[in-house]
C-alpha atoms as a PDB file:
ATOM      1  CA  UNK A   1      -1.236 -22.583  19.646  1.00  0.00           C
ATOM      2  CA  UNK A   2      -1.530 -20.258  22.616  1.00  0.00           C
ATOM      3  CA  UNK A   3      -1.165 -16.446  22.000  1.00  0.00           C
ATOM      4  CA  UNK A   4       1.958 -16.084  23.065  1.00  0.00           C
ATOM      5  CA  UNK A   5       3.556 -18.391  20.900  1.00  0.00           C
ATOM      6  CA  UNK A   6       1.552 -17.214  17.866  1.00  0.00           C
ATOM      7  CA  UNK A   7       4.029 -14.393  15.471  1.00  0.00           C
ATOM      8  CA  UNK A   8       2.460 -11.074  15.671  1.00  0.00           C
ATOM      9  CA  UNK A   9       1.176  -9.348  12.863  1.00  0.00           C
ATOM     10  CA  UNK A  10       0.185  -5.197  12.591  1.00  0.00           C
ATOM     11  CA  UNK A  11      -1.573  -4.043   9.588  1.00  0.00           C
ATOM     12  CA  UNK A  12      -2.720  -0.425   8.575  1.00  0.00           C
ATOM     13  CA  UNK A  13      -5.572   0.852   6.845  1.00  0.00           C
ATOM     14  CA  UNK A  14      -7.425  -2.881   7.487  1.00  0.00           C
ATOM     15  CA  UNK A  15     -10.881  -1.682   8.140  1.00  0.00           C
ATOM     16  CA  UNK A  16     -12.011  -3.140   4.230  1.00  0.00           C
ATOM     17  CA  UNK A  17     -10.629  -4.245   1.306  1.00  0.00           C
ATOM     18  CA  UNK A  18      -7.035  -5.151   0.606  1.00  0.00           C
ATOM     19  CA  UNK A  19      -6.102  -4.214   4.473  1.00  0.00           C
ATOM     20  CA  UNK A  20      -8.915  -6.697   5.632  1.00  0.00           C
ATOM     21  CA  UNK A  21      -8.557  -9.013   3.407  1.00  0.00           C
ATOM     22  CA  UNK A  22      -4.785  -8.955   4.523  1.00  0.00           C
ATOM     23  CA  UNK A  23      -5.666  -9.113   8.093  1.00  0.00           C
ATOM     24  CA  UNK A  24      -7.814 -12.260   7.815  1.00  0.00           C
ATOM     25  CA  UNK A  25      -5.408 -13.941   5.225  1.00  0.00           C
ATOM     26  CA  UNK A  26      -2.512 -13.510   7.925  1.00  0.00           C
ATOM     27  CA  UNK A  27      -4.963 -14.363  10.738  1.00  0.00           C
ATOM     28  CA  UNK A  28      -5.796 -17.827   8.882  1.00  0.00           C
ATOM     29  CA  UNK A  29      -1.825 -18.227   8.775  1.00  0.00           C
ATOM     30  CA  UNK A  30      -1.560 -18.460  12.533  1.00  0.00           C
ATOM     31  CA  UNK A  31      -0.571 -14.718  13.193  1.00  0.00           C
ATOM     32  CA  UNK A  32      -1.739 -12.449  15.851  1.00  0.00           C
ATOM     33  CA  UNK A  33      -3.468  -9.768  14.067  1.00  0.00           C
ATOM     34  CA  UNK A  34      -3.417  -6.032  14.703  1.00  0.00           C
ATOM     35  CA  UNK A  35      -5.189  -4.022  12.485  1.00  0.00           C
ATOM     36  CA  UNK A  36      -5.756  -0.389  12.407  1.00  0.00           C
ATOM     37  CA  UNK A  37      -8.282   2.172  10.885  1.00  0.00           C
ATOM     38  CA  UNK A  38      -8.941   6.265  11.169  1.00  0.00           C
ATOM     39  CA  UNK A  39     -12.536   5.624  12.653  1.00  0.00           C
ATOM     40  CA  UNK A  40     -13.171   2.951  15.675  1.00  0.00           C
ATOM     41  CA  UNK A  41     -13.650   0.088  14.141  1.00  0.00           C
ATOM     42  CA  UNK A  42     -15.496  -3.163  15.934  1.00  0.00           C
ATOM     43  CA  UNK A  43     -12.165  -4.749  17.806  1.00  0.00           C
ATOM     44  CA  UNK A  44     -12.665  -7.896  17.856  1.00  0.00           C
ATOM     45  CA  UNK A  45     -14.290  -8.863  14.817  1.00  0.00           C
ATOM     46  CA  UNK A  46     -12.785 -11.880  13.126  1.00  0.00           C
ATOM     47  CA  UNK A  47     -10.564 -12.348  15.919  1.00  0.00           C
ATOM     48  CA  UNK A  48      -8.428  -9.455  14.453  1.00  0.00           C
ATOM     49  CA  UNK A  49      -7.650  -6.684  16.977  1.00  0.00           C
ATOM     50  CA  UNK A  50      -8.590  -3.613  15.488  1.00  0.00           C
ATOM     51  CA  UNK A  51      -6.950  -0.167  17.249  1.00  0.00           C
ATOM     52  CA  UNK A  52      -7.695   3.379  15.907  1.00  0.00           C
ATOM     53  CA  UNK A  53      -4.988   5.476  14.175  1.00  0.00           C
ATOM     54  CA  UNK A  54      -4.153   8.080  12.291  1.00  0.00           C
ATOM     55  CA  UNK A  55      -1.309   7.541  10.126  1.00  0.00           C
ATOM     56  CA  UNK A  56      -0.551  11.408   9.858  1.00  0.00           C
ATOM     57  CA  UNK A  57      -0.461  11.836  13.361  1.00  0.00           C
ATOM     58  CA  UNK A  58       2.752  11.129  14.974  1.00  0.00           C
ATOM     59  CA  UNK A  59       0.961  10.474  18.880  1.00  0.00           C
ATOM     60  CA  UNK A  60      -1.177   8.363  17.362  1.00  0.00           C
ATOM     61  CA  UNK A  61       0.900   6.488  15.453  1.00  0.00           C
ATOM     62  CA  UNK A  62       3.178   5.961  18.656  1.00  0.00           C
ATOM     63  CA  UNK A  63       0.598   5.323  21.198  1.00  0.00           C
ATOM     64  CA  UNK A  64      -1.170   2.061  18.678  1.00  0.00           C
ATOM     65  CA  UNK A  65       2.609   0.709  18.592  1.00  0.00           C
ATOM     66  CA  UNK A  66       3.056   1.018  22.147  1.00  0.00           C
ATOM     67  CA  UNK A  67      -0.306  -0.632  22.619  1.00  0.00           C
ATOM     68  CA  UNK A  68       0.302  -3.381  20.344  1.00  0.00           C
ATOM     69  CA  UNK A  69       3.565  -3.656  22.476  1.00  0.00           C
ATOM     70  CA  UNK A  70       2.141  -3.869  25.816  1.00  0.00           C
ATOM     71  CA  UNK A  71      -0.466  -6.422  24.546  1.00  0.00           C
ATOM     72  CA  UNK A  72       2.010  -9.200  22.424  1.00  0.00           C
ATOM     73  CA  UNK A  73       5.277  -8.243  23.586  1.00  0.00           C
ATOM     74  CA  UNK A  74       6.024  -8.203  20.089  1.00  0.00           C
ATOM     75  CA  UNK A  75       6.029  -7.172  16.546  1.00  0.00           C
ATOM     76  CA  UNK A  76       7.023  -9.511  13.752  1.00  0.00           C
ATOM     77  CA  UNK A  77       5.468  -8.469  10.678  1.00  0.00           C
ATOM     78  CA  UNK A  78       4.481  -4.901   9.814  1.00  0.00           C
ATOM     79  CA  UNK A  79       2.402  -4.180   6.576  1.00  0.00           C
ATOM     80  CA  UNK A  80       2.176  -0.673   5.351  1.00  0.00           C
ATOM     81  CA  UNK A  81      -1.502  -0.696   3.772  1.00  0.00           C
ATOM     82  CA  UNK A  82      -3.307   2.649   4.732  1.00  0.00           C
ATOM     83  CA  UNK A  83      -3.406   4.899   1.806  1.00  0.00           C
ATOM     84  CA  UNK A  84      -5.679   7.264  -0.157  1.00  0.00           C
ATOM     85  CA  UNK A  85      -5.811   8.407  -3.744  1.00  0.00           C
ATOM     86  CA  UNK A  86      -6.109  11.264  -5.653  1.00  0.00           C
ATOM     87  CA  UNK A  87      -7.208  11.233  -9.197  1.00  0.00           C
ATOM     88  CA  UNK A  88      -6.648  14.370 -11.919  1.00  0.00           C
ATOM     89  CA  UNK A  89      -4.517  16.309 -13.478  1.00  0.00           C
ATOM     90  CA  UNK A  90      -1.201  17.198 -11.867  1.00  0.00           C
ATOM     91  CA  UNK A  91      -1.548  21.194 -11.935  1.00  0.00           C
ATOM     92  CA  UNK A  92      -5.305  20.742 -10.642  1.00  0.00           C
ATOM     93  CA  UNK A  93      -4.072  20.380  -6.992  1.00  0.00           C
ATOM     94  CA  UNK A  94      -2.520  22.767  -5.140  1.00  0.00           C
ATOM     95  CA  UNK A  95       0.569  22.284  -3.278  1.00  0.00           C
ATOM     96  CA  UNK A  96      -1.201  22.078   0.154  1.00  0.00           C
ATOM     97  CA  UNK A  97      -3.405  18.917  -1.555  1.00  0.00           C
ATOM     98  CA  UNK A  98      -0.433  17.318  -3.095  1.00  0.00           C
ATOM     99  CA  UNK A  99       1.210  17.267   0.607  1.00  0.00           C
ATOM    100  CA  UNK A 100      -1.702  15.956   1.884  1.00  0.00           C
ATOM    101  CA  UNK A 101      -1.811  12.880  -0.034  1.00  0.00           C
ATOM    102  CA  UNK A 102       2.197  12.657   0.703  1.00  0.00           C
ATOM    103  CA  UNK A 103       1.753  12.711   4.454  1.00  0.00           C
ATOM    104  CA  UNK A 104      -0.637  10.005   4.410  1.00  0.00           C
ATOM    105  CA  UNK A 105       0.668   7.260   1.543  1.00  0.00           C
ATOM    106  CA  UNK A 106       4.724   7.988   2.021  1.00  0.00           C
ATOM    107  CA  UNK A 107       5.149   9.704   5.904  1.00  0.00           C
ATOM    108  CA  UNK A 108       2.249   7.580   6.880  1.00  0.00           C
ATOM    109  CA  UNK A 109       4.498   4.410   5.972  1.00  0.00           C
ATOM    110  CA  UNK A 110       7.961   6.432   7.580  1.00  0.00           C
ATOM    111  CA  UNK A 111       5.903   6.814  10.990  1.00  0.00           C
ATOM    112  CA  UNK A 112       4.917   3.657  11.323  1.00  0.00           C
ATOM    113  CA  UNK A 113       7.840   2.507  10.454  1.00  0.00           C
ATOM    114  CA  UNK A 114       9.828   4.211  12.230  1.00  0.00           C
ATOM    115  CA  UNK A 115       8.075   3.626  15.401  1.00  0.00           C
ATOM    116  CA  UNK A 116       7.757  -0.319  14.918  1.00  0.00           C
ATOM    117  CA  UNK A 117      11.927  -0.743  14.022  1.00  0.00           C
ATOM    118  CA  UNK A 118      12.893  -0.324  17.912  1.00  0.00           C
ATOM    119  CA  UNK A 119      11.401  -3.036  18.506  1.00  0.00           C
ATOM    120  CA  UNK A 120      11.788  -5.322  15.308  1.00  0.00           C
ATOM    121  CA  UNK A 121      15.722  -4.305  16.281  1.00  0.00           C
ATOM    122  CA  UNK A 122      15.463  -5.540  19.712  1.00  0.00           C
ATOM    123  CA  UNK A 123      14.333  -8.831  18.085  1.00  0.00           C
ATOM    124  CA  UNK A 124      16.729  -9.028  15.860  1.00  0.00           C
ATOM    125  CA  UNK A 125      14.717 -10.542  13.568  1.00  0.00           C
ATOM    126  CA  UNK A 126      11.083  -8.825  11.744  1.00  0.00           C
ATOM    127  CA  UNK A 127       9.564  -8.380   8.056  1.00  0.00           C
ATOM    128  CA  UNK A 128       8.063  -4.752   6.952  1.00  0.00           C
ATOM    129  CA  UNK A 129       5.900  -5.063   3.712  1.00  0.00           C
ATOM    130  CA  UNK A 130       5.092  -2.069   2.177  1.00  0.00           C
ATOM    131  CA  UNK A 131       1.953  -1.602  -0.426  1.00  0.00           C
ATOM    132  CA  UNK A 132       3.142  -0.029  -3.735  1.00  0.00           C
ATOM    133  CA  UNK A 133       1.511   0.077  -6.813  1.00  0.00           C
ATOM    134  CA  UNK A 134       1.990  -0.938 -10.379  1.00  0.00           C
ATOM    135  CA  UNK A 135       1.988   2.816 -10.097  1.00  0.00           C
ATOM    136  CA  UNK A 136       4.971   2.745  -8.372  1.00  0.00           C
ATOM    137  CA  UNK A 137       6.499   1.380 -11.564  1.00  0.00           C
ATOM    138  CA  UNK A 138       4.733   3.295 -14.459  1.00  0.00           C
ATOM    139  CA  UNK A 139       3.593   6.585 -15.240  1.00  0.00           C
ATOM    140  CA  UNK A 140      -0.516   7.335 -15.040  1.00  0.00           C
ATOM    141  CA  UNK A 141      -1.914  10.619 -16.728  1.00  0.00           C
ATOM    142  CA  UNK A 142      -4.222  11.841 -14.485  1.00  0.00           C
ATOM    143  CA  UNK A 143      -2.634  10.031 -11.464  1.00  0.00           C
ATOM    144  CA  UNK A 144       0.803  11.730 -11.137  1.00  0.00           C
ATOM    145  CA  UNK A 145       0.271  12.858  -7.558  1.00  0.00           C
ATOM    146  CA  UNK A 146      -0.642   9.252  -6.238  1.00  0.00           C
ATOM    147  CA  UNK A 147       1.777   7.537  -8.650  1.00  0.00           C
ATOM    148  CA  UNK A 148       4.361   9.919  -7.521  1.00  0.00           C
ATOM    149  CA  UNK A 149       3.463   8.793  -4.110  1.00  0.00           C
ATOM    150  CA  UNK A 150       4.109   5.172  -5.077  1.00  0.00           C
ATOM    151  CA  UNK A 151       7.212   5.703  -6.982  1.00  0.00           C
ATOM    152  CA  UNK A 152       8.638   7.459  -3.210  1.00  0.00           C
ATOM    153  CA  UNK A 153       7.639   4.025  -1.687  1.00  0.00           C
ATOM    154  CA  UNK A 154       9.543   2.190  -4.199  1.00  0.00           C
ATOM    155  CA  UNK A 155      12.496   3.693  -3.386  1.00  0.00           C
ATOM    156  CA  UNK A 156      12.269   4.506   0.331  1.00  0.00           C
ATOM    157  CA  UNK A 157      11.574   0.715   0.384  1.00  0.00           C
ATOM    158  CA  UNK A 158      14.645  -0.923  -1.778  1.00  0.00           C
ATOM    159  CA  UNK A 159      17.339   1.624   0.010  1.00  0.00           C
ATOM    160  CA  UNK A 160      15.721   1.079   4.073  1.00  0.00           C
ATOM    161  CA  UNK A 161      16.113  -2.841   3.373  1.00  0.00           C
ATOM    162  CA  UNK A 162      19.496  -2.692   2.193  1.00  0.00           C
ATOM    163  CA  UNK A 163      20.160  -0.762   5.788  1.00  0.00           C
ATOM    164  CA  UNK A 164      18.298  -3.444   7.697  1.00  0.00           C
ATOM    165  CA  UNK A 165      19.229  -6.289   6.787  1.00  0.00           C
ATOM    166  CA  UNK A 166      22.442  -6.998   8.226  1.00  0.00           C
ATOM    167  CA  UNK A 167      19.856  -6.099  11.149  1.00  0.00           C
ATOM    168  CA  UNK A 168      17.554  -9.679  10.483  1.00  0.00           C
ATOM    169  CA  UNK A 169      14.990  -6.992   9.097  1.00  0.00           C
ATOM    170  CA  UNK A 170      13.683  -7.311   5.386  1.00  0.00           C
ATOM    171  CA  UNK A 171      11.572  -4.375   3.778  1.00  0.00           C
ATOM    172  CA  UNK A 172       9.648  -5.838   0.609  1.00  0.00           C
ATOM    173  CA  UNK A 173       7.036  -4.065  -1.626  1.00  0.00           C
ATOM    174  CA  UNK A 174       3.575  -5.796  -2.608  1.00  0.00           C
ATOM    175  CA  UNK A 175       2.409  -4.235  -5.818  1.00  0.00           C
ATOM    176  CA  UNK A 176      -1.373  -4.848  -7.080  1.00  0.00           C
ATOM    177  CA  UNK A 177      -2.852  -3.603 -10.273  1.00  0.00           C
ATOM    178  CA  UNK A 178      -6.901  -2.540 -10.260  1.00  0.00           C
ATOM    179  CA  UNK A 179      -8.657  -4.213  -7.515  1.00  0.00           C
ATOM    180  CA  UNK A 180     -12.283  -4.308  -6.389  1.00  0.00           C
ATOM    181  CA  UNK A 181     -12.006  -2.514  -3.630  1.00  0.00           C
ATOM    182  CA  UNK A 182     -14.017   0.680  -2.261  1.00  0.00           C
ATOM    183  CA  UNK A 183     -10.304   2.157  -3.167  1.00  0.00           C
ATOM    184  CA  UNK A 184     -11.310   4.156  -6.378  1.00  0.00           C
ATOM    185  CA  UNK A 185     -14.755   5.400  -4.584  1.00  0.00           C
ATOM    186  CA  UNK A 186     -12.715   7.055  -1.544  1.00  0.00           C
ATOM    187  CA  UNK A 187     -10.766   8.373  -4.336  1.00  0.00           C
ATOM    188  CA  UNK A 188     -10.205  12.468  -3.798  1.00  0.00           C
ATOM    189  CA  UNK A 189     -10.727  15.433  -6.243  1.00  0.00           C
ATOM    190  CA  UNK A 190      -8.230  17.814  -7.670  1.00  0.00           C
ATOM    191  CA  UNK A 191      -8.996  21.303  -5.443  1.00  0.00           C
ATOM    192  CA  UNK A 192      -8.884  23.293  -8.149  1.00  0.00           C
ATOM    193  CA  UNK A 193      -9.844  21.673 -11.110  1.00  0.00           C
ATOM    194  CA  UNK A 194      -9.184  23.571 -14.787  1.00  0.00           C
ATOM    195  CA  UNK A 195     -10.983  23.121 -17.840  1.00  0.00           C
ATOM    196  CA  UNK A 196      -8.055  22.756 -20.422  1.00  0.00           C
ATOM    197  CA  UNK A 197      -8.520  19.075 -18.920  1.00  0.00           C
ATOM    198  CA  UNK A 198     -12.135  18.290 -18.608  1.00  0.00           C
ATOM    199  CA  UNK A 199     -12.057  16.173 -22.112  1.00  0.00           C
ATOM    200  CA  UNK A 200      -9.130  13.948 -21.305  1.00  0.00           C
ATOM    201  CA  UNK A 201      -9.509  13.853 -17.762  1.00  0.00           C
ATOM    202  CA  UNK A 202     -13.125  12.806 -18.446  1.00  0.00           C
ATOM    203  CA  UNK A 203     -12.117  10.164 -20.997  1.00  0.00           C
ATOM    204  CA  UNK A 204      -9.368   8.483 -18.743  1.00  0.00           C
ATOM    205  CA  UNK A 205     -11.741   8.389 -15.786  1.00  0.00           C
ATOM    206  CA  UNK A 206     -14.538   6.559 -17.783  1.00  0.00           C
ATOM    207  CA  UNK A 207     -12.193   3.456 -18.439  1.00  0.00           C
ATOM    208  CA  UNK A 208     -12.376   2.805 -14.691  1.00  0.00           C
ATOM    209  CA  UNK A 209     -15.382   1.259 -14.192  1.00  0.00           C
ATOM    210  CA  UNK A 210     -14.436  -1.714 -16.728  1.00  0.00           C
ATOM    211  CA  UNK A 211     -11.149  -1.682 -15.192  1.00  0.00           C
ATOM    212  CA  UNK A 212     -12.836  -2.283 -12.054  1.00  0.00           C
ATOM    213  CA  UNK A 213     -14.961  -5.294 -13.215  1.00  0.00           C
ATOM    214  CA  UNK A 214     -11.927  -6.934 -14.116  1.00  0.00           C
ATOM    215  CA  UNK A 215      -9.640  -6.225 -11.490  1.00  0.00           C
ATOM    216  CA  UNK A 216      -8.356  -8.755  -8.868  1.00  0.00           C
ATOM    217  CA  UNK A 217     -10.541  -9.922  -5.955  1.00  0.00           C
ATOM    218  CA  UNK A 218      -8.571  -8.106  -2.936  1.00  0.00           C
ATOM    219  CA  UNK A 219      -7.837 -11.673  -1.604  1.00  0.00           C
ATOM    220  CA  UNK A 220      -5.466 -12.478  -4.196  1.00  0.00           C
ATOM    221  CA  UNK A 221      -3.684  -9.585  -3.009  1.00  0.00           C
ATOM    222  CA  UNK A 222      -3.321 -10.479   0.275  1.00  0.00           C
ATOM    223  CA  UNK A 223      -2.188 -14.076  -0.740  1.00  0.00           C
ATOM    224  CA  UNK A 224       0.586 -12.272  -2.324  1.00  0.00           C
ATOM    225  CA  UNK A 225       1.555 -10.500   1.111  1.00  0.00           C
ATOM    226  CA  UNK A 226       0.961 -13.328   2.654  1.00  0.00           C
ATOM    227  CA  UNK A 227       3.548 -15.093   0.457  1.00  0.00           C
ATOM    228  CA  UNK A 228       5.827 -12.366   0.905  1.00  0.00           C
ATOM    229  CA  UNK A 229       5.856 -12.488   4.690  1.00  0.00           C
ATOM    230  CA  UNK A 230       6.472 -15.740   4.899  1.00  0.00           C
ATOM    231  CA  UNK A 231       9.250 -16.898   2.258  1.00  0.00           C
ATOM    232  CA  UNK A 232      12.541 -17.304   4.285  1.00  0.00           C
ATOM    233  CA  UNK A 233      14.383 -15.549   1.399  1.00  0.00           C
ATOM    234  CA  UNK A 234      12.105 -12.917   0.478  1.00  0.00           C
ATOM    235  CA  UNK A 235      12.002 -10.786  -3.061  1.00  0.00           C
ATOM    236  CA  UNK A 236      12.377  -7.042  -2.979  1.00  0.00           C
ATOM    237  CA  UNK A 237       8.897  -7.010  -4.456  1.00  0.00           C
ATOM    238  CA  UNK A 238       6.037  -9.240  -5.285  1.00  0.00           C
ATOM    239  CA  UNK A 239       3.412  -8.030  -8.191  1.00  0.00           C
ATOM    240  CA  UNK A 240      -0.143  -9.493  -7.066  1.00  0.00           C
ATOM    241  CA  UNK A 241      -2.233 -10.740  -9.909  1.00  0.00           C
ATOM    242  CA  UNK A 242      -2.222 -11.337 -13.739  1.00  0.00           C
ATOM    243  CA  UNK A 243      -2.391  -7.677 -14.564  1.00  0.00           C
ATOM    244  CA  UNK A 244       0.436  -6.529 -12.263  1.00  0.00           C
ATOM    245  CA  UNK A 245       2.511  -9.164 -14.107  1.00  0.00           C
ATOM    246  CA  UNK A 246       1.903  -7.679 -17.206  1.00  0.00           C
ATOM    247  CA  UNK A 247       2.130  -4.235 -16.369  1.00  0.00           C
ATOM    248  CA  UNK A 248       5.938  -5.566 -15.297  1.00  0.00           C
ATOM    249  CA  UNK A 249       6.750  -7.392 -17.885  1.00  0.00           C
ATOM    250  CA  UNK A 250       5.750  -4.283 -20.267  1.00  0.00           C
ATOM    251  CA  UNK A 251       7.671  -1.886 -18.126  1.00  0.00           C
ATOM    252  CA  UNK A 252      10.847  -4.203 -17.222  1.00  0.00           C
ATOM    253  CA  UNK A 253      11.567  -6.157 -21.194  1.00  0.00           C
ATOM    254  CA  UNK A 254      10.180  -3.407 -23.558  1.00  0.00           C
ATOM    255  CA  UNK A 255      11.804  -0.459 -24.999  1.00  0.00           C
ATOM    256  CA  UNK A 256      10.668   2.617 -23.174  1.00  0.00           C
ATOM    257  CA  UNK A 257       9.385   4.272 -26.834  1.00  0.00           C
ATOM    258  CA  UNK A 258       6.862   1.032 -26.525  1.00  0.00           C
ATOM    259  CA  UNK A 259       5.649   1.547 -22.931  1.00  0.00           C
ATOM    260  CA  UNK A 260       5.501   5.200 -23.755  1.00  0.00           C
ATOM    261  CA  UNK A 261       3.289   4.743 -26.746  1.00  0.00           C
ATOM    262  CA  UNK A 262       0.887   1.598 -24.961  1.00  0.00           C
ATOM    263  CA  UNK A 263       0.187   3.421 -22.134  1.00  0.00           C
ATOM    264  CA  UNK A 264      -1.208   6.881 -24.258  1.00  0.00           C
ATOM    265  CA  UNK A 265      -3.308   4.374 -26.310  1.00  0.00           C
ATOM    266  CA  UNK A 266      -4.609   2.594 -23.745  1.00  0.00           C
ATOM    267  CA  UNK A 267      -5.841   5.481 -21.935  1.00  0.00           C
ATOM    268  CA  UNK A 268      -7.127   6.796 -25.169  1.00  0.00           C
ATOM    269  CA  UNK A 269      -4.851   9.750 -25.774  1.00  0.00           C
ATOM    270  CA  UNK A 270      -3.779  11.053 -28.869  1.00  0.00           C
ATOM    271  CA  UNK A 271       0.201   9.546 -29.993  1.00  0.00           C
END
């Protein structure tokens, strides 16, 4: 299959983990692959064309689409993946921290976006999949700020593919449990961390690294995305992996006094 007949993919954040892993899983598939990262990045590794961006930068964001553009001619599938975390208490960061982590992980997905839909419009036809989180479904102590991020995706998500798709554009949401990724080490810091939450914070933060150990390989992720760009009648969202299923099931069938008590013990906090 020559280039030009190959469907063209762009992927965020796909430097490592679930954004490479992506990247080659659609690459595999027969897409054209675009991927971008903050930092150069080697661009032709894997046969995946990496391009630097900066997802909180509206120039940049416009000049990689119109680059992808002038390369393929085209933009068929668009997955949302850059994104950051932020783990503490809510009232640890200050405002100017919280909007940080909002302009990358929600605006980040608007801008991009928003600056691929001219295009996917002129095709009539394209598939945006935006990364969620089983935190995008269920509360987190100690992860408000990035769940809350998650929970904006959600809906951002469900309403913008109810506007495009009388358009021959579908918007679904991939949501992935714990993964070993380098995800939780880039994690940030509170900026102004208090002591009334040392204990807790301390004792939520020490189930991660067995979390970790049995999290999902980031490759079953991207078999999910992949999945989810390619089904002709794609679901509003896909959970990727056991866990995520779970975490579902317990939030979707199961009284809310339940969920409300499972997720306290689980992160070892007092009922």
């Amino acid at each position: 299959m020559s280039k030009n007949d190959m469907p063209v993919a762009l992927v965020t954040g796909a430097s490592s983990g679930i954004g490479r892993a992506t990247a080659l899983a659609l690459r595999q598939a027969g897409y054209r692959v675009f991927g971008t990262s903050r930092k150069t990045f080697p661009a032709g590794v894997d046969d995946i064309t990496m391009l630097t961006c900066d997802v909180t930068d509206d120039d940049s964001v416009q000049h990689m689409v119109a680059e992808v553009l002038r390369d393929a001619g085209r933009i068929d599938l668009l997955v949302n993946n850059a994104g950051i975390g932020l783990f503490g208490g809510a009232e640890e960061s200050s405002v100017a921290q919280a909007r940080s982590l909002f302009e990358v992980n929600v605006f980040g997905v608007l801008r991009v976006t928003n600056a691929v839909l001219p295009a996917m419009r002129r095709q009539t036809r394209g598939r945006i999949i935006n990364m969620s989180s089983v935190l995008g479904l269920i509360p987190s102590p100690y992860n408000a700020l990035y769940a809350s991020t998650k929970h904006a995706v959600e809906g951002y998500s469900e309403s913008l593919d109810h506007e495009l798709r009388t358009l021959g554009i579908r918007v679904v949401l991939v949501e992935p449990a714990v993964t070993r990724t380098s995800f939780e080490e880039n994690t940030i810091k509170p900026d102004r961390t208090l002591q009334v939450y040392d204990a807790d914070r301390a004792r939520v933060h020490a189930l991660l690294p067995a979390m970790m150990e049995t999290g999902d390989a980031p490759e079953i992720v991207a078999a999910t995305v992949l999945k989810a760009a390619t089904e002709l009648a794609p679901k509003r969202r896909y959970t990727a992996g056991k866990q995520a299923g779970q975490v579902r099931f317990l939030r979707r069938y199961l009284p809310e006094s339940f969920v409300d008590k499972a997720i306290r013990k689980f992160n070892q906090l007092p009922t």
